[in-house]
C-alpha atoms as a PDB file:
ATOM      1  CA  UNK A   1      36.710 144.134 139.387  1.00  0.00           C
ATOM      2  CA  UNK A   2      39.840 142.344 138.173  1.00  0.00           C
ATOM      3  CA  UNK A   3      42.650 144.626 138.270  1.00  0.00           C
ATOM      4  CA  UNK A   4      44.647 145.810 135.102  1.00  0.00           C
ATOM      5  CA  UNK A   5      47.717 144.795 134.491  1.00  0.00           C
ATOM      6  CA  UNK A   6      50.491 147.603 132.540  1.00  0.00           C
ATOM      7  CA  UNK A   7      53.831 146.249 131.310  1.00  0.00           C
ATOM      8  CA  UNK A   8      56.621 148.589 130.382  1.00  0.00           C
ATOM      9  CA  UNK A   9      60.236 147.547 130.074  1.00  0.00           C
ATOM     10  CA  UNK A  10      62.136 146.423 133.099  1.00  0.00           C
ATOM     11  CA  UNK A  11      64.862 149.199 132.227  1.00  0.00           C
ATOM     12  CA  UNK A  12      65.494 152.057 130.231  1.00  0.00           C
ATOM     13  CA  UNK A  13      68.705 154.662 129.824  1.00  0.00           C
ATOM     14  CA  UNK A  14      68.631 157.883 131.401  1.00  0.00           C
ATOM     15  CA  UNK A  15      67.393 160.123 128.583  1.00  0.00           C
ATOM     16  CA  UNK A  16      63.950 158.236 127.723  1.00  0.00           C
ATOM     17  CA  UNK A  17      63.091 158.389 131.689  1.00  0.00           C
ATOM     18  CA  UNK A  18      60.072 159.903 132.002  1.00  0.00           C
ATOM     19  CA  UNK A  19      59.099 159.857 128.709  1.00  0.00           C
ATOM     20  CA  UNK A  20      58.127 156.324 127.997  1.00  0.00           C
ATOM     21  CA  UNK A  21      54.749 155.733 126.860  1.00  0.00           C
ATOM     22  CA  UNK A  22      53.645 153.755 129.483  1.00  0.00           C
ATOM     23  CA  UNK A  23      53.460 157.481 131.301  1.00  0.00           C
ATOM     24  CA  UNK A  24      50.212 157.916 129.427  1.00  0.00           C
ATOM     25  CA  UNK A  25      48.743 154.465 130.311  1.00  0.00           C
ATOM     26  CA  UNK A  26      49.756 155.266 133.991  1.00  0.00           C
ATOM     27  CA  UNK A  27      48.472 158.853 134.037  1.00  0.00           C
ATOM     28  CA  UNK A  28      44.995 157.801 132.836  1.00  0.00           C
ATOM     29  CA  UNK A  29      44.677 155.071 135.400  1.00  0.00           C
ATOM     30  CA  UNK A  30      45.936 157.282 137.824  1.00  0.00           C
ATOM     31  CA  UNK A  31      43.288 160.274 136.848  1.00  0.00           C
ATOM     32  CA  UNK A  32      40.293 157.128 136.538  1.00  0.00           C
ATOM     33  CA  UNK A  33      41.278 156.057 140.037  1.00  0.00           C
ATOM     34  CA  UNK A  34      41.753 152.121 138.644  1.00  0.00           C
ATOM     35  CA  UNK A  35      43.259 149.502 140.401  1.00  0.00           C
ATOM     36  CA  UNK A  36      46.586 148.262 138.058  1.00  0.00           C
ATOM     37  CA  UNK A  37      49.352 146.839 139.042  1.00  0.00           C
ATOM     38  CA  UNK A  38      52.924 147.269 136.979  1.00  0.00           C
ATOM     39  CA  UNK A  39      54.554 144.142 135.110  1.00  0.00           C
ATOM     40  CA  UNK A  40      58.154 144.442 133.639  1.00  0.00           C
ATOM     41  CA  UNK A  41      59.648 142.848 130.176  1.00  0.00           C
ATOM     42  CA  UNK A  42      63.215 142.661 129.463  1.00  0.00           C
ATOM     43  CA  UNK A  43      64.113 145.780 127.661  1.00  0.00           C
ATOM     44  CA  UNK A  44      67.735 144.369 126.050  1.00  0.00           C
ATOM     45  CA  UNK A  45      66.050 141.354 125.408  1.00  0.00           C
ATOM     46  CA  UNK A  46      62.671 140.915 123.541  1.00  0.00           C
ATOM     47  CA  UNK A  47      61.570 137.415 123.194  1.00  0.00           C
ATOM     48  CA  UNK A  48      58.537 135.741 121.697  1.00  0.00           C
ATOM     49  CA  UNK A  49      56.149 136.496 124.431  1.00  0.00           C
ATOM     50  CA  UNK A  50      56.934 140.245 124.081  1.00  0.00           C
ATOM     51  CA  UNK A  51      56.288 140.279 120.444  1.00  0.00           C
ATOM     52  CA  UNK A  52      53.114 138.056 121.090  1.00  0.00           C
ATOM     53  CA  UNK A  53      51.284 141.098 122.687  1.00  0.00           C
ATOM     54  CA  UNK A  54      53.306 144.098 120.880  1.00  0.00           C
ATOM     55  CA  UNK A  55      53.778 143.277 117.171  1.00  0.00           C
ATOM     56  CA  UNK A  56      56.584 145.840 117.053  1.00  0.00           C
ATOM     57  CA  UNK A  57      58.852 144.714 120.247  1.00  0.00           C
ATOM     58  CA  UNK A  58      57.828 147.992 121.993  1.00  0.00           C
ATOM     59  CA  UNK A  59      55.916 149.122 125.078  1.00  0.00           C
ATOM     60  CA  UNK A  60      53.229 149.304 126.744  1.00  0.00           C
ATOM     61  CA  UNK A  61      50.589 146.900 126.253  1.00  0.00           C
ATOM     62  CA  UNK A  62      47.723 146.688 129.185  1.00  0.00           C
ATOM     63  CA  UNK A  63      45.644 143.421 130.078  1.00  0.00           C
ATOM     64  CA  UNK A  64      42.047 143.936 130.844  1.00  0.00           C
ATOM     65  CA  UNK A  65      41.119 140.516 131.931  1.00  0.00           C
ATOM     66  CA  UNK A  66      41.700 138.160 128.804  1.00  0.00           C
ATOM     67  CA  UNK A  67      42.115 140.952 126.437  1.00  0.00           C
ATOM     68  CA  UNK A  68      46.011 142.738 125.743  1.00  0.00           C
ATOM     69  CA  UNK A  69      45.389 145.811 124.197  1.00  0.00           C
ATOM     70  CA  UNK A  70      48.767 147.798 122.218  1.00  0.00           C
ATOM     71  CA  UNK A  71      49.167 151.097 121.630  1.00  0.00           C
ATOM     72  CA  UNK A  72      49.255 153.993 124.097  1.00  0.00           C
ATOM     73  CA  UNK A  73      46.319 155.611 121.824  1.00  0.00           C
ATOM     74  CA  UNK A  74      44.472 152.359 121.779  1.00  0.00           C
ATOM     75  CA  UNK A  75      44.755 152.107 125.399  1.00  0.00           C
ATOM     76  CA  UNK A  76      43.391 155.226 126.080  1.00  0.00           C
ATOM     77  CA  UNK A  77      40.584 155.114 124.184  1.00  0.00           C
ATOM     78  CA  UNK A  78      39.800 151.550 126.034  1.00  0.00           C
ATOM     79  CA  UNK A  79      40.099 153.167 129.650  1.00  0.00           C
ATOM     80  CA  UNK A  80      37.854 156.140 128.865  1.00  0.00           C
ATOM     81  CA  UNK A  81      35.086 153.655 127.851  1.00  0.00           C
ATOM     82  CA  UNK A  82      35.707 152.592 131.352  1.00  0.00           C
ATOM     83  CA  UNK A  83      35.701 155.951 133.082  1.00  0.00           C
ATOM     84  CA  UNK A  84      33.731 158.787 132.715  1.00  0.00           C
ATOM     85  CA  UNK A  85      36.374 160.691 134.301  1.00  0.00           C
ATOM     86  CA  UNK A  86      38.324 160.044 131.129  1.00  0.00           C
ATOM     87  CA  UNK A  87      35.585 161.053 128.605  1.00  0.00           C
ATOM     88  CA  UNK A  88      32.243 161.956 128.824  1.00  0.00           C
ATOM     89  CA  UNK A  89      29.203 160.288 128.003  1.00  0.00           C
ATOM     90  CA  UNK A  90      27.671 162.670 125.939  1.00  0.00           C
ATOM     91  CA  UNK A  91      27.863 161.359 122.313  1.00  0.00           C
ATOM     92  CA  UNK A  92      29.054 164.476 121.164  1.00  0.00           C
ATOM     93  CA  UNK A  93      31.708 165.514 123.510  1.00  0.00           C
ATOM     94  CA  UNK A  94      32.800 161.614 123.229  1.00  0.00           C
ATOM     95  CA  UNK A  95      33.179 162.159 119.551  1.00  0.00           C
ATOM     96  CA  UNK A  96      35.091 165.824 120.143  1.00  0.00           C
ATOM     97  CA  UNK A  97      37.708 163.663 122.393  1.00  0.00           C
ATOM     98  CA  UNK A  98      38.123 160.648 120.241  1.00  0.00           C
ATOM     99  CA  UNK A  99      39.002 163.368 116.984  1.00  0.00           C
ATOM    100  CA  UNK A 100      41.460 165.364 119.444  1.00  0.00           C
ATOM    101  CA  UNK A 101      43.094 162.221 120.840  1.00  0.00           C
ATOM    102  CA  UNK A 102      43.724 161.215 116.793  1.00  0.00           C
ATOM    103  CA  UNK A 103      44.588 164.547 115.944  1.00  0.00           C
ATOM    104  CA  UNK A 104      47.409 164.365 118.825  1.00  0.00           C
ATOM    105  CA  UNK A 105      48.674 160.812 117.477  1.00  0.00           C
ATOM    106  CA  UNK A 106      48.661 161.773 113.845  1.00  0.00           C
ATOM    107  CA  UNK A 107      48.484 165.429 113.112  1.00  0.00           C
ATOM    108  CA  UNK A 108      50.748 167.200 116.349  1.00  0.00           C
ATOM    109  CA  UNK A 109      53.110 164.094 116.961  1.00  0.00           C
ATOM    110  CA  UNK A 110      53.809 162.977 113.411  1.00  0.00           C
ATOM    111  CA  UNK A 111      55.309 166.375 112.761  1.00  0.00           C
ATOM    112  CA  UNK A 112      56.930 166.549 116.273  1.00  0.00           C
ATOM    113  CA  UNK A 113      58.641 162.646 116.494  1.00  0.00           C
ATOM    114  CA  UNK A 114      60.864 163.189 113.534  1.00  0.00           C
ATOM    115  CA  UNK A 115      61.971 166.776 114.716  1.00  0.00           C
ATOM    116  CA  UNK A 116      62.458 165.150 118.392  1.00  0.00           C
ATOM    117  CA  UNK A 117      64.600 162.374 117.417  1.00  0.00           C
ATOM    118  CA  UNK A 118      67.350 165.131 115.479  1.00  0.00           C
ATOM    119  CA  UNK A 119      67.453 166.675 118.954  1.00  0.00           C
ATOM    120  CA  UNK A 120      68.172 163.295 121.120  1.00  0.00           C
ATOM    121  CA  UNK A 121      70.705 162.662 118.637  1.00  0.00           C
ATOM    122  CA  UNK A 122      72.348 165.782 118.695  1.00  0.00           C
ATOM    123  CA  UNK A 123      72.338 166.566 115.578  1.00  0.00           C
ATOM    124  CA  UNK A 124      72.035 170.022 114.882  1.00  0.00           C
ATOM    125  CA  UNK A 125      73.253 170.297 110.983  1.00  0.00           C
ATOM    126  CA  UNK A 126      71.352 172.766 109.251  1.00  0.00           C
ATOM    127  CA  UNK A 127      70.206 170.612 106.167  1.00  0.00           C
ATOM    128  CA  UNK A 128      67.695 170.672 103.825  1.00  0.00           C
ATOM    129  CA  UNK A 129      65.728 167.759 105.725  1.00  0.00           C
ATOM    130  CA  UNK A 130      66.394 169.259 109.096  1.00  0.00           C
ATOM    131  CA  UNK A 131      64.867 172.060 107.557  1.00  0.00           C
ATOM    132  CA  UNK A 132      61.414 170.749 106.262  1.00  0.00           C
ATOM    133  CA  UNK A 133      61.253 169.104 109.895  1.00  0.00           C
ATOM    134  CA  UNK A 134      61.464 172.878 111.621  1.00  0.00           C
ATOM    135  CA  UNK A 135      58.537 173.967 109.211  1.00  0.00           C
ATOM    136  CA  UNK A 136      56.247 171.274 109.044  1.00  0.00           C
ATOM    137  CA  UNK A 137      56.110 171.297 113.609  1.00  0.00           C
ATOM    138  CA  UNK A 138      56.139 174.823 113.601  1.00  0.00           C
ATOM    139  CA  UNK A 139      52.732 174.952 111.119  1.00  0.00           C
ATOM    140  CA  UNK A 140      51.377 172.430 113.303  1.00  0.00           C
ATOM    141  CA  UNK A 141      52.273 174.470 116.576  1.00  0.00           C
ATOM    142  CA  UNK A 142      50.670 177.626 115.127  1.00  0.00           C
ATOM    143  CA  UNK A 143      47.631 175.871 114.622  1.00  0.00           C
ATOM    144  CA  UNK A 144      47.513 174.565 117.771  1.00  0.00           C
ATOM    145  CA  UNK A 145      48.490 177.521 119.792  1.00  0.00           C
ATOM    146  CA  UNK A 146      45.294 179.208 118.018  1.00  0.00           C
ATOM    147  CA  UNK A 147      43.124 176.410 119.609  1.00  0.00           C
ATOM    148  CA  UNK A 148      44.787 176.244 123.003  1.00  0.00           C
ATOM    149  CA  UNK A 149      44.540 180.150 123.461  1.00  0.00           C
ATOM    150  CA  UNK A 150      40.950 180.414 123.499  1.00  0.00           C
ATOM    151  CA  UNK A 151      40.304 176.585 125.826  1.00  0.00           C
ATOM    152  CA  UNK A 152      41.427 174.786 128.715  1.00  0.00           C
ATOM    153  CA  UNK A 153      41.189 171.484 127.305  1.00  0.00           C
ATOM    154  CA  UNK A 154      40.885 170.458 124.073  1.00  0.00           C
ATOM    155  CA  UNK A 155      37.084 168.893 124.120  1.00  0.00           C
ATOM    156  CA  UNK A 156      35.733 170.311 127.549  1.00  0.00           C
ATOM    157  CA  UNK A 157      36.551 168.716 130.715  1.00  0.00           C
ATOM    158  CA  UNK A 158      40.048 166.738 130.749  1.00  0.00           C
ATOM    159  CA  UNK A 159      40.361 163.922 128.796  1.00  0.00           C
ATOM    160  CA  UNK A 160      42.349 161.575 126.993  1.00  0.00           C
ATOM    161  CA  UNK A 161      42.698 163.945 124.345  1.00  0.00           C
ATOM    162  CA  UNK A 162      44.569 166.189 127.076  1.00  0.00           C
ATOM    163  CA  UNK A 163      46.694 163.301 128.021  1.00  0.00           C
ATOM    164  CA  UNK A 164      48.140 162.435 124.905  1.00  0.00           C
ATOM    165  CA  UNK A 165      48.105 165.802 123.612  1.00  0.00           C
ATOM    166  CA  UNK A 166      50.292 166.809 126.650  1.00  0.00           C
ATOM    167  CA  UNK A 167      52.500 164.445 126.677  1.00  0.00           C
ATOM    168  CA  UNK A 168      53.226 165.045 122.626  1.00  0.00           C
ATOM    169  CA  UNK A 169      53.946 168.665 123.793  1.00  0.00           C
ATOM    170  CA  UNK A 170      55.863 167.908 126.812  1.00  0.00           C
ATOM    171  CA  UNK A 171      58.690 166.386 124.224  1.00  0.00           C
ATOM    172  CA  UNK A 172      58.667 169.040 122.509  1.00  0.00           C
ATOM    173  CA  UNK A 173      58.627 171.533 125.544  1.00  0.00           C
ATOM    174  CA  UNK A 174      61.690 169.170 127.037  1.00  0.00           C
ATOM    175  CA  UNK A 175      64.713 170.768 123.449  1.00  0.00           C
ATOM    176  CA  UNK A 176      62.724 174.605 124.181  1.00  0.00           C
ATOM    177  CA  UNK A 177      60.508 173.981 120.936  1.00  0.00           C
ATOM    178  CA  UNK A 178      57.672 175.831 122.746  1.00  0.00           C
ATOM    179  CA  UNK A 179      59.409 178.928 123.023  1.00  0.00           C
ATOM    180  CA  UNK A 180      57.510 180.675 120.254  1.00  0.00           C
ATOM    181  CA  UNK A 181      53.472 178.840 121.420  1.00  0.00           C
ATOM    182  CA  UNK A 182      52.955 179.833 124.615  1.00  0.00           C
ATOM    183  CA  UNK A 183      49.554 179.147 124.874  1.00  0.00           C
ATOM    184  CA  UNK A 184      50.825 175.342 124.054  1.00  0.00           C
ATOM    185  CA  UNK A 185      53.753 176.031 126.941  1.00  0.00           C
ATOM    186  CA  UNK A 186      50.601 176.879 129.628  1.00  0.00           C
ATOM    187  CA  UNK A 187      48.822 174.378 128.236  1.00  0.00           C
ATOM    188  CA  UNK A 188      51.423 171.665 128.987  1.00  0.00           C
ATOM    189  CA  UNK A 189      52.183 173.137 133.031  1.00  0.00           C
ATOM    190  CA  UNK A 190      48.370 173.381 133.483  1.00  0.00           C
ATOM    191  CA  UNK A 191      48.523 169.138 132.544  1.00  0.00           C
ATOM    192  CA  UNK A 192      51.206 168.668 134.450  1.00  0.00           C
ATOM    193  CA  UNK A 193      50.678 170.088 137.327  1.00  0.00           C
ATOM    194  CA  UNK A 194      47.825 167.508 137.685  1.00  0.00           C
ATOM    195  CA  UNK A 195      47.929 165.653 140.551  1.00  0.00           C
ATOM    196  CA  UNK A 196      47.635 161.857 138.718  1.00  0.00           C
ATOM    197  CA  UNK A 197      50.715 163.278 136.235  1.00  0.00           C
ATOM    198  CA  UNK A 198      53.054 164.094 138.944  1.00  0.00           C
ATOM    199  CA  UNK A 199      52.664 160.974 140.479  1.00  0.00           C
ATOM    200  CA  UNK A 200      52.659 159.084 137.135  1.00  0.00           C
ATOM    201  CA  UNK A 201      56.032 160.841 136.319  1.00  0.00           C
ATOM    202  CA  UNK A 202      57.320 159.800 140.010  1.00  0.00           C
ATOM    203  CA  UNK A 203      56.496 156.356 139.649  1.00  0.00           C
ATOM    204  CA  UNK A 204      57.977 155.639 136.020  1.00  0.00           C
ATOM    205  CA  UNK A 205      61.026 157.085 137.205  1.00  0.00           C
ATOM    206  CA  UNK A 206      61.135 155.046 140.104  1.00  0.00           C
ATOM    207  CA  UNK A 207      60.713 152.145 138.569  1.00  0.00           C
ATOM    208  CA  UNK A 208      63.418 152.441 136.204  1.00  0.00           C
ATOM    209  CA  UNK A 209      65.703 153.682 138.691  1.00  0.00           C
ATOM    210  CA  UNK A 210      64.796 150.676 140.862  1.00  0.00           C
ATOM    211  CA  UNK A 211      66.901 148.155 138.158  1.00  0.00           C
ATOM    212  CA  UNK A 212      69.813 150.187 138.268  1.00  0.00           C
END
């Protein structure tokens, strides 16, 4: 079996450590047991090659062989068809973990992105906009803490759906936004706690720290 190859950016500042999306990539080959090996692109510098395999200059991307494959959501899906211990073969249950893995991507971290970004930023002025952002997560969170409260994992076993899911709330968890969902809150430390996580977490971090 060739072994896959995830590239993430050579660098990063301090406050995106351990929250680049390459964490995702690296957790679900961690949790699959896959052989990968970790390539590095210039992070001030983003040249034609970069943009040749990530239309948008970002990261990751993960080659399978002759195929590059963007987007940590895309990704995911493309290891679980490689691991059952990703998602299940049961039609069903696959189609329960493909809807939760979209619902974490579009419906939980469209709401929460935004609302993130005002907190890295600092900016805490109580306007109109700022405002909308607060309401529109916090519906989202309510739904979600009514789901999470009566399940382990979203569809099942642990999936892919838990992965990205986790690591949408995890952002949120990081500026206290889980104070009032604290099914979401256990839901996050039961992830987390997850052996292939912690040493997911360890190893981004280490890597970035390695080019200071």
């Amino acid at each position: 079996m060739t072994d896959l190859i995830l590239t993430t950016f050579d660098w990063v500042p301090e406050m995106p450590r351990g929250y680049v999306r390459d964490l995702r990539v690296r957790w679900a080959l961690e949790e699959a047991g896959l052989p990968y090996r970790v390539e590095s692109v210039p992070f001030r510098t983003r040249g034609v090659e970069h943009f040749s395999h990530q239309p948008f200059g970002q990261v990751p991307w993960l080659t399978d062989g002759d195929r590059s494959i963007f987007e940590s959501g895309a990704i995911l899906l493309h290891l679980g068809e490689r691991s059952d211990a990703l998602m299940p073969a049961d039609p069903r249950r696959r189609g329960e973990v493909i809807e939760w893995l979209f619902a974490a991507l579009n419906s939980v971290e469209m709401a929460s992105l935004p609302w993130s970004l005002y907190r890295f930023a600092g900016d805490t002025e109580d306007t109109p906009g700022r405002q909308g952002l607060e309401r529109f997560l916090a519906a989202r969170l309510q739904h979600l803490e009514s789901v999470l409260g009566g399940r382990e994992w979203l569809a099942g076993g642990f999936s892919i759906a838990d992965i990205a899911m986790a690591d949408v709330l995890r952002l949120i968890d990081r500026f206290d936004g889980l104070v009032d969902s604290p099914a979401c809150r256990d839901y996050v430390a039961r992830a987390t706690a997850r052996p292939a996580f912690v040493k997911a977490h360890a190893d981004q971090l280490a890597h970035f720290a390695a080019a200071d």
